[in-house]
PDB file of N, CA and C in Angstrom:
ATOM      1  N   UNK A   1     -23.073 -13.263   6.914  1.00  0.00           N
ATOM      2  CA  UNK A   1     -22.681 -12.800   5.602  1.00  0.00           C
ATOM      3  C   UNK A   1     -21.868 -11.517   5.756  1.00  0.00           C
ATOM      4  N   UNK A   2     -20.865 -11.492   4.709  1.00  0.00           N
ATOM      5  CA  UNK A   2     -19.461 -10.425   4.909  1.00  0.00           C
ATOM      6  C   UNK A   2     -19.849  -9.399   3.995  1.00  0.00           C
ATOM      7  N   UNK A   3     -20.071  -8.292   3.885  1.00  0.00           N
ATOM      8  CA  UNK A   3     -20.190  -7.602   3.009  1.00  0.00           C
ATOM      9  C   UNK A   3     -18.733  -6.645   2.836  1.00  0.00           C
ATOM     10  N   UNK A   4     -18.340  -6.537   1.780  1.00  0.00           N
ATOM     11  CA  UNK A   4     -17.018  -5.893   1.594  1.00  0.00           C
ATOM     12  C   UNK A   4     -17.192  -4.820   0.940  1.00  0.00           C
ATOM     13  N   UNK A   5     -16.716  -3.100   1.782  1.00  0.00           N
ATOM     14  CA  UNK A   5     -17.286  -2.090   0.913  1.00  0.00           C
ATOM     15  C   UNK A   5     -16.295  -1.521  -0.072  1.00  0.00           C
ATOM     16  N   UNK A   6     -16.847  -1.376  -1.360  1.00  0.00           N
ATOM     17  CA  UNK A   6     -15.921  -1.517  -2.925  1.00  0.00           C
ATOM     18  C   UNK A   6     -16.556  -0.026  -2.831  1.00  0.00           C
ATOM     19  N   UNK A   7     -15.218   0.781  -3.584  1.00  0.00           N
ATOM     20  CA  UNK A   7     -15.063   2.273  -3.579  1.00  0.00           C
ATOM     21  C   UNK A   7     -15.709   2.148  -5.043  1.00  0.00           C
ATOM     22  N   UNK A   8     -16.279   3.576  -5.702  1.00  0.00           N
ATOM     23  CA  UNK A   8     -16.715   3.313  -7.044  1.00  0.00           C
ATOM     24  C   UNK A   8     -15.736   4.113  -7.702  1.00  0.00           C
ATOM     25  N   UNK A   9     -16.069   3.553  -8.617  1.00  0.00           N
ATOM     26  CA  UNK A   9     -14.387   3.560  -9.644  1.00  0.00           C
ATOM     27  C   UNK A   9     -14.430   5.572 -10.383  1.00  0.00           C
ATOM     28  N   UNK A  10     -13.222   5.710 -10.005  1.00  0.00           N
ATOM     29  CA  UNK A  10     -12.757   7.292 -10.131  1.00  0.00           C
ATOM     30  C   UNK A  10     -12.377   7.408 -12.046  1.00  0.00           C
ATOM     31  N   UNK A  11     -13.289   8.207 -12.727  1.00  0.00           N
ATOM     32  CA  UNK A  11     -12.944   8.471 -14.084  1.00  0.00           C
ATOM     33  C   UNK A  11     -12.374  10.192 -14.178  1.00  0.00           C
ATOM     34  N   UNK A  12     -11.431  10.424 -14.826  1.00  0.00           N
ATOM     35  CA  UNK A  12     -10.913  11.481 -15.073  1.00  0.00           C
ATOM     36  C   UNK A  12     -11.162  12.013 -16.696  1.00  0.00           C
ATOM     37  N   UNK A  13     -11.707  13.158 -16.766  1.00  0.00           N
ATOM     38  CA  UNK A  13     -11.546  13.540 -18.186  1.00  0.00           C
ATOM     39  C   UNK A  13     -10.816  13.747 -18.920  1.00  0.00           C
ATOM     40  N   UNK A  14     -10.791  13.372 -19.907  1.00  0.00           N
ATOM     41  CA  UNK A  14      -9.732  13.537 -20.841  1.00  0.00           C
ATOM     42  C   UNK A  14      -8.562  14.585 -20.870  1.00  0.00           C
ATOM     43  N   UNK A  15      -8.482  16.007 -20.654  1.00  0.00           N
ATOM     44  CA  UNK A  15      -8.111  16.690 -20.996  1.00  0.00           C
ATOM     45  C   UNK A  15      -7.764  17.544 -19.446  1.00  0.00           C
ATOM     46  N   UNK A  16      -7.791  16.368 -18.139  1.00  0.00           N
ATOM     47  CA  UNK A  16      -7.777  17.107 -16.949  1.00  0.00           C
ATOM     48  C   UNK A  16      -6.388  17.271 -16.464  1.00  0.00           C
ATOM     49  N   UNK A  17      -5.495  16.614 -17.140  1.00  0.00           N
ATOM     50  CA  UNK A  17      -4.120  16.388 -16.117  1.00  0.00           C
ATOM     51  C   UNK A  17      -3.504  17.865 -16.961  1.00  0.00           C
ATOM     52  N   UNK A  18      -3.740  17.549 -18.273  1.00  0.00           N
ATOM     53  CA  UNK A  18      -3.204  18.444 -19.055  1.00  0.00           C
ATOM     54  C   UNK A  18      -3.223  19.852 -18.955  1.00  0.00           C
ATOM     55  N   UNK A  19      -4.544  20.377 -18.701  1.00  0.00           N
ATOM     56  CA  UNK A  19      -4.802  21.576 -17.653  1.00  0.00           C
ATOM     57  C   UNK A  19      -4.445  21.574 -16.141  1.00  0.00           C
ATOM     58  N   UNK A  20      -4.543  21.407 -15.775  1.00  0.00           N
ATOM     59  CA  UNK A  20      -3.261  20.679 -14.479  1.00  0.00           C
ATOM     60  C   UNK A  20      -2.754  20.944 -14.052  1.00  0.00           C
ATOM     61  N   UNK A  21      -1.703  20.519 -15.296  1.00  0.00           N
ATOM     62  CA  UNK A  21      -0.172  20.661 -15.195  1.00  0.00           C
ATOM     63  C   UNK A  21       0.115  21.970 -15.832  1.00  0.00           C
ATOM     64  N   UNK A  22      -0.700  22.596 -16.654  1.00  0.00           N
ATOM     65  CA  UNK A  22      -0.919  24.046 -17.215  1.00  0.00           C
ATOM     66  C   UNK A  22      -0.957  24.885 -16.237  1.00  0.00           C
ATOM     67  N   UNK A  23      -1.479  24.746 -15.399  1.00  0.00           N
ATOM     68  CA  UNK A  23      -2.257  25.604 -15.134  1.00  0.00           C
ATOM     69  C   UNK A  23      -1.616  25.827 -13.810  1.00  0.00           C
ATOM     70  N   UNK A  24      -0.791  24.911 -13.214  1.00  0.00           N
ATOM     71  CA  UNK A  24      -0.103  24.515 -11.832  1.00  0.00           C
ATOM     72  C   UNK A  24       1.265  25.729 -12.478  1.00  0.00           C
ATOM     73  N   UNK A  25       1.961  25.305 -13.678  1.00  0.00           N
ATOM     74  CA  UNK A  25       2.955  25.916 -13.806  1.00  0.00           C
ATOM     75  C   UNK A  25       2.729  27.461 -14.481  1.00  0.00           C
ATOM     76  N   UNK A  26       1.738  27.994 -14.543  1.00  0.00           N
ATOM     77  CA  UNK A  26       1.158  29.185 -15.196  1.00  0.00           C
ATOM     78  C   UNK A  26       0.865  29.735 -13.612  1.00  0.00           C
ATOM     79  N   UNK A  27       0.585  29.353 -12.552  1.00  0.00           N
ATOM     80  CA  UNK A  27       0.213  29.973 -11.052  1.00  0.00           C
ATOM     81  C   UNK A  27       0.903  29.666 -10.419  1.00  0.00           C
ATOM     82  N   UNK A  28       1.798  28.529 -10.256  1.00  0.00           N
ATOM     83  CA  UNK A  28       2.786  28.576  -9.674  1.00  0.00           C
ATOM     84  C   UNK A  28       2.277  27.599  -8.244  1.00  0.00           C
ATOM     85  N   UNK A  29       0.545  27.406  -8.579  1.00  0.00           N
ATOM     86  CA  UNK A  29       0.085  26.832  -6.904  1.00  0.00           C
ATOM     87  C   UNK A  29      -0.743  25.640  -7.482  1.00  0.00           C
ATOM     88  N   UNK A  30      -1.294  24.693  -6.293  1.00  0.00           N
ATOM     89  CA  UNK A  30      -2.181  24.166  -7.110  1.00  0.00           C
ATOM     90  C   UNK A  30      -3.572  24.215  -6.062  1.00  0.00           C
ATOM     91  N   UNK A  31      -4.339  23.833  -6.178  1.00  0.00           N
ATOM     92  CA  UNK A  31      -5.660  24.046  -5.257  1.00  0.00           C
ATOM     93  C   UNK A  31      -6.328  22.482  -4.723  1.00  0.00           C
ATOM     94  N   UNK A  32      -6.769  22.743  -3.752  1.00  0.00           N
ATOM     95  CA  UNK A  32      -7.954  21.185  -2.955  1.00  0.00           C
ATOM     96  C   UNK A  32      -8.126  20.406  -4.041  1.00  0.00           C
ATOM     97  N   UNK A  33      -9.183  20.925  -4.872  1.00  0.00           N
ATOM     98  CA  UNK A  33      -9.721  20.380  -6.068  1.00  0.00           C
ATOM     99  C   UNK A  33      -8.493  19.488  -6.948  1.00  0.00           C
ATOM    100  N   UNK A  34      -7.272  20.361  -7.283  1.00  0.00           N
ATOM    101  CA  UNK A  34      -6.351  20.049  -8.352  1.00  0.00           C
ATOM    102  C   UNK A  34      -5.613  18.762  -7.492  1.00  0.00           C
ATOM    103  N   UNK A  35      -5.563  18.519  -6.419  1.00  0.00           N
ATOM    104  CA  UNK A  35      -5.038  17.630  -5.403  1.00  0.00           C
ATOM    105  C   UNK A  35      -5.787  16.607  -5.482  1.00  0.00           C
ATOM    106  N   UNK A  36      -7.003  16.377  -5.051  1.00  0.00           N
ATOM    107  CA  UNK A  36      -7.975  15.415  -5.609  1.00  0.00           C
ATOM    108  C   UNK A  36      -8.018  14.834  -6.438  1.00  0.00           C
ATOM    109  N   UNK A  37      -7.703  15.569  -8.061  1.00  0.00           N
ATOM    110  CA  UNK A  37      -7.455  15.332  -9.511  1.00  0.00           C
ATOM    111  C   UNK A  37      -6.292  14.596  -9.510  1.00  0.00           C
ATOM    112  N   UNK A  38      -5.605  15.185  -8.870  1.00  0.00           N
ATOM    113  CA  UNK A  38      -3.979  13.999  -8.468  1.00  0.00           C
ATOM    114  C   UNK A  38      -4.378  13.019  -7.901  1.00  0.00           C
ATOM    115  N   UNK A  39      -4.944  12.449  -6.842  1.00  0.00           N
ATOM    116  CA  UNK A  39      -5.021  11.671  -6.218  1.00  0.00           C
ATOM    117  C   UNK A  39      -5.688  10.669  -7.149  1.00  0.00           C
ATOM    118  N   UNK A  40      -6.791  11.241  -7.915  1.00  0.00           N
ATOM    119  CA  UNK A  40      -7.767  10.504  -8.865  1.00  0.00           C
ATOM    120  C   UNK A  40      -6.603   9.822  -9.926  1.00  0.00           C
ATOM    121  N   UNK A  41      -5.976  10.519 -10.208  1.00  0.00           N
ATOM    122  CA  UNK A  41      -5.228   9.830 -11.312  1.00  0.00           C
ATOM    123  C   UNK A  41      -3.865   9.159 -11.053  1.00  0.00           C
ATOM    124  N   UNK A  42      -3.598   9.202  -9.680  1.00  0.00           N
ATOM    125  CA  UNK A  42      -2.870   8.244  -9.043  1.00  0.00           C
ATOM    126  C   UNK A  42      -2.841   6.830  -9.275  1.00  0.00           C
ATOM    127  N   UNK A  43      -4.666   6.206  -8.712  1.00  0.00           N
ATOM    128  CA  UNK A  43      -4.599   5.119  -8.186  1.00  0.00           C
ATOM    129  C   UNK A  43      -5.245   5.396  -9.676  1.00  0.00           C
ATOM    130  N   UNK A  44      -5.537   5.720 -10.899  1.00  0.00           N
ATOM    131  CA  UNK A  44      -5.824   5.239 -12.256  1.00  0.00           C
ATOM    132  C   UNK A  44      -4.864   4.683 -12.576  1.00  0.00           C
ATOM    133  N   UNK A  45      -5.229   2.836 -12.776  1.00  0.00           N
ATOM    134  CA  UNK A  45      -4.127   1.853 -13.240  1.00  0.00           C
ATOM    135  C   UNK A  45      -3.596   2.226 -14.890  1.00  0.00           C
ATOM    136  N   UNK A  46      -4.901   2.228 -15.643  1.00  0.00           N
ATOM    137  CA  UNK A  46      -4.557   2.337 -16.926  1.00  0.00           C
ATOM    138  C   UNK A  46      -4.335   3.779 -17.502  1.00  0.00           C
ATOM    139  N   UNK A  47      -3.670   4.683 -16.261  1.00  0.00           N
ATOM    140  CA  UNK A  47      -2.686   5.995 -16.691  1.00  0.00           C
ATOM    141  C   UNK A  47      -1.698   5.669 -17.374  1.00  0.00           C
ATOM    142  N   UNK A  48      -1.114   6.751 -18.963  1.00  0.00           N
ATOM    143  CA  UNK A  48      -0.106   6.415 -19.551  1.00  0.00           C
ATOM    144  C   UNK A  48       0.628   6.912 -18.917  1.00  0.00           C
ATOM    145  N   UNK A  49       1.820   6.559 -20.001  1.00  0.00           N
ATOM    146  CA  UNK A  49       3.265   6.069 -18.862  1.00  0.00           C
ATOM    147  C   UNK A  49       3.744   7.572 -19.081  1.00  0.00           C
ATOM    148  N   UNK A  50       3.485   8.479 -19.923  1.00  0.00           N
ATOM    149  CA  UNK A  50       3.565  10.218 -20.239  1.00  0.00           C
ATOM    150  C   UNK A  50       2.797  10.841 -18.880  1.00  0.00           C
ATOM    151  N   UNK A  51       2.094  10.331 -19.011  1.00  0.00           N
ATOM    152  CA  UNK A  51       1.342  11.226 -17.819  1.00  0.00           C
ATOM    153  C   UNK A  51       1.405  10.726 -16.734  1.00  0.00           C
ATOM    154  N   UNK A  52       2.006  10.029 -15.992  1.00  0.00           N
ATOM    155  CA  UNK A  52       2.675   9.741 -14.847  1.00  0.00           C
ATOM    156  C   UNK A  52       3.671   9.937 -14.772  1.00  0.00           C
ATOM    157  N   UNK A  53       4.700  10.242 -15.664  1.00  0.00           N
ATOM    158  CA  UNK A  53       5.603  11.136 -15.171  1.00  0.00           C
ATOM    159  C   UNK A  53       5.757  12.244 -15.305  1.00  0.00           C
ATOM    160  N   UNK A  54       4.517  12.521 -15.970  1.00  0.00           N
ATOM    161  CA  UNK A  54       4.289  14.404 -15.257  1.00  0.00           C
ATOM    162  C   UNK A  54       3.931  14.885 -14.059  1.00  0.00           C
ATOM    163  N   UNK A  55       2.505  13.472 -14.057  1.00  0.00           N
ATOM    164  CA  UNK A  55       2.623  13.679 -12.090  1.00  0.00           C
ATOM    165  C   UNK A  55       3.566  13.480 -11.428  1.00  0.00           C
ATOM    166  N   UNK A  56       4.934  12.670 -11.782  1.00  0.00           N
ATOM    167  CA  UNK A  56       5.736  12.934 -10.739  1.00  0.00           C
ATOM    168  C   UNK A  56       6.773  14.211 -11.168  1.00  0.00           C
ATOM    169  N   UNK A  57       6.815  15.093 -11.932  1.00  0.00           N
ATOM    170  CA  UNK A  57       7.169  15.996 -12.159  1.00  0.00           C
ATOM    171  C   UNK A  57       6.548  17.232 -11.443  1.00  0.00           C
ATOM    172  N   UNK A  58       5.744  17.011 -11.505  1.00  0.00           N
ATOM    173  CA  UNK A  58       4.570  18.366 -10.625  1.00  0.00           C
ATOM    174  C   UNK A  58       4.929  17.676  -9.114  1.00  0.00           C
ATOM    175  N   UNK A  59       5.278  16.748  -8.901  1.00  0.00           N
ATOM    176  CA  UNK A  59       5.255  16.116  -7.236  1.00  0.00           C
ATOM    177  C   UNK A  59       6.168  16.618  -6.787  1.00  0.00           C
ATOM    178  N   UNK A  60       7.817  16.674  -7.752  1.00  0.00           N
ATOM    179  CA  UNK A  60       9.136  17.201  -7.392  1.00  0.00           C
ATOM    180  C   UNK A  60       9.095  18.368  -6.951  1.00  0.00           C
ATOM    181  N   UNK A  61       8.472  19.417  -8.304  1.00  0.00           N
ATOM    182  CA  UNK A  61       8.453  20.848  -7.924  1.00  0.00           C
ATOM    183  C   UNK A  61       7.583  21.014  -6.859  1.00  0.00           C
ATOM    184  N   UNK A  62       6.392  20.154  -6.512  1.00  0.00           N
ATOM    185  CA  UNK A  62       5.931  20.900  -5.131  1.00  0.00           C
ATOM    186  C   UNK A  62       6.975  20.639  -3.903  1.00  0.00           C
ATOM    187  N   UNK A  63       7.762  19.430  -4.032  1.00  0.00           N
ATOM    188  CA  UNK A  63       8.392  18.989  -2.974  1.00  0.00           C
ATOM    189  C   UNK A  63       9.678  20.190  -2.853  1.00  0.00           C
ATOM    190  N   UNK A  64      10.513  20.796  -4.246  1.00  0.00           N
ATOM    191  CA  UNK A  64      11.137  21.930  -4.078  1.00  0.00           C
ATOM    192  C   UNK A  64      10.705  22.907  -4.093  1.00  0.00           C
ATOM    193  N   UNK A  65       9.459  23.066  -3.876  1.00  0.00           N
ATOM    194  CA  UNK A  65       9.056  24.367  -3.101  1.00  0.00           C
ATOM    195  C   UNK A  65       8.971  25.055  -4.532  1.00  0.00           C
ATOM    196  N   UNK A  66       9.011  25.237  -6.371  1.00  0.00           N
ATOM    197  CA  UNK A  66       8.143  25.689  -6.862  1.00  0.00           C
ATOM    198  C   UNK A  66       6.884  25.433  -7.080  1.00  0.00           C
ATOM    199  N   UNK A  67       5.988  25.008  -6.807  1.00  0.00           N
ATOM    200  CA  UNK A  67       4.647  24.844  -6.712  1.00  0.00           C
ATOM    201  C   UNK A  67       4.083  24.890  -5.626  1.00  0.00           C
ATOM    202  N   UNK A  68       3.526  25.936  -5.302  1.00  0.00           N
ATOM    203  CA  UNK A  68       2.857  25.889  -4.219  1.00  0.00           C
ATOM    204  C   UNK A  68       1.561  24.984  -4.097  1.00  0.00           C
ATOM    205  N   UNK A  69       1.308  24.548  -2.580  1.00  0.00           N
ATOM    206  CA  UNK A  69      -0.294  24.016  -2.219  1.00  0.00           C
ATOM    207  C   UNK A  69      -0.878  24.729  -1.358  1.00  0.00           C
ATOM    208  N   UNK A  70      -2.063  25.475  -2.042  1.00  0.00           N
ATOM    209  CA  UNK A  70      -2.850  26.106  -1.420  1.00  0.00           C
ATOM    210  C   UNK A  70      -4.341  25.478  -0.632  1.00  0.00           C
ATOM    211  N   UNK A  71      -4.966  26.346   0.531  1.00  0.00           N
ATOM    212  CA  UNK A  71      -6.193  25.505   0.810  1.00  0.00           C
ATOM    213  C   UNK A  71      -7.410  25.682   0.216  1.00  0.00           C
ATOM    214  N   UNK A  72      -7.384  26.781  -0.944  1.00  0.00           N
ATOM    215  CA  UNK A  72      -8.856  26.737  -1.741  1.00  0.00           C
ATOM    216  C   UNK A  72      -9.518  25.504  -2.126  1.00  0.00           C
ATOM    217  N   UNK A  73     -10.421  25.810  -2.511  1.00  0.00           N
ATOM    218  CA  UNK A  73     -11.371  24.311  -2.904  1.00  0.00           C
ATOM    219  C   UNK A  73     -10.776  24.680  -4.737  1.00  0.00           C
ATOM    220  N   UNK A  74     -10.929  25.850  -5.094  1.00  0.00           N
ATOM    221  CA  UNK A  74     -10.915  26.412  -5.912  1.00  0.00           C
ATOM    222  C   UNK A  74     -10.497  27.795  -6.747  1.00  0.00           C
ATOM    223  N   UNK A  75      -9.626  28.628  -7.418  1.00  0.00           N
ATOM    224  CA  UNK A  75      -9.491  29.790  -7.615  1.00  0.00           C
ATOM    225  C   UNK A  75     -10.304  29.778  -8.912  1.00  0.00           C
ATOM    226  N   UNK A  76     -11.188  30.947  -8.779  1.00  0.00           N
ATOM    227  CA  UNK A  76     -11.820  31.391  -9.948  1.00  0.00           C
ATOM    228  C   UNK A  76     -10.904  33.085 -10.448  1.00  0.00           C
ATOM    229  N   UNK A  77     -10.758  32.830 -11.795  1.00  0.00           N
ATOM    230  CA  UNK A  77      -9.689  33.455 -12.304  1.00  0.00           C
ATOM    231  C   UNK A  77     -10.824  34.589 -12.811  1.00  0.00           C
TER     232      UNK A  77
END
């Protein structure tokens, strides 16, 4: 017998990309944690079509070098 190991399914809160993306362009960086949150809402199929192209908006500016990636887990403000 095959057992096939199934990942458990990644939920994002409501109101997480939105701070985010706030909060990425208010610091200019983003953190471990906020990377994760990306990743989470990556492979979310039923992401709207607004908020995937903000993630790829935040993807550009890190790729031109305004947004930094930092290695915190976390900045507490």
């Amino acid at each position: 017998m095959i057992f096939m190991y199934q990942e458990p399914p990644v939920y994002l809160l409501p109101s997480a990309l939105g701070d985010l993306f706030a909060h990425a362009n208010a610091t200019g960086y983003i953190t471990l944690a906020d990377r994760y949150g990306l990743m989470a809402a990556i492979f979310d199929e039923s992401l709207p079509e607004d908020e995937k192209r903000s993630i790829n908006r935040l993807l550009r500016a890190i790729c031109k070098g305004r947004i930094k990636v930092i290695d915190e887990i976390s900045v507490m403000a």
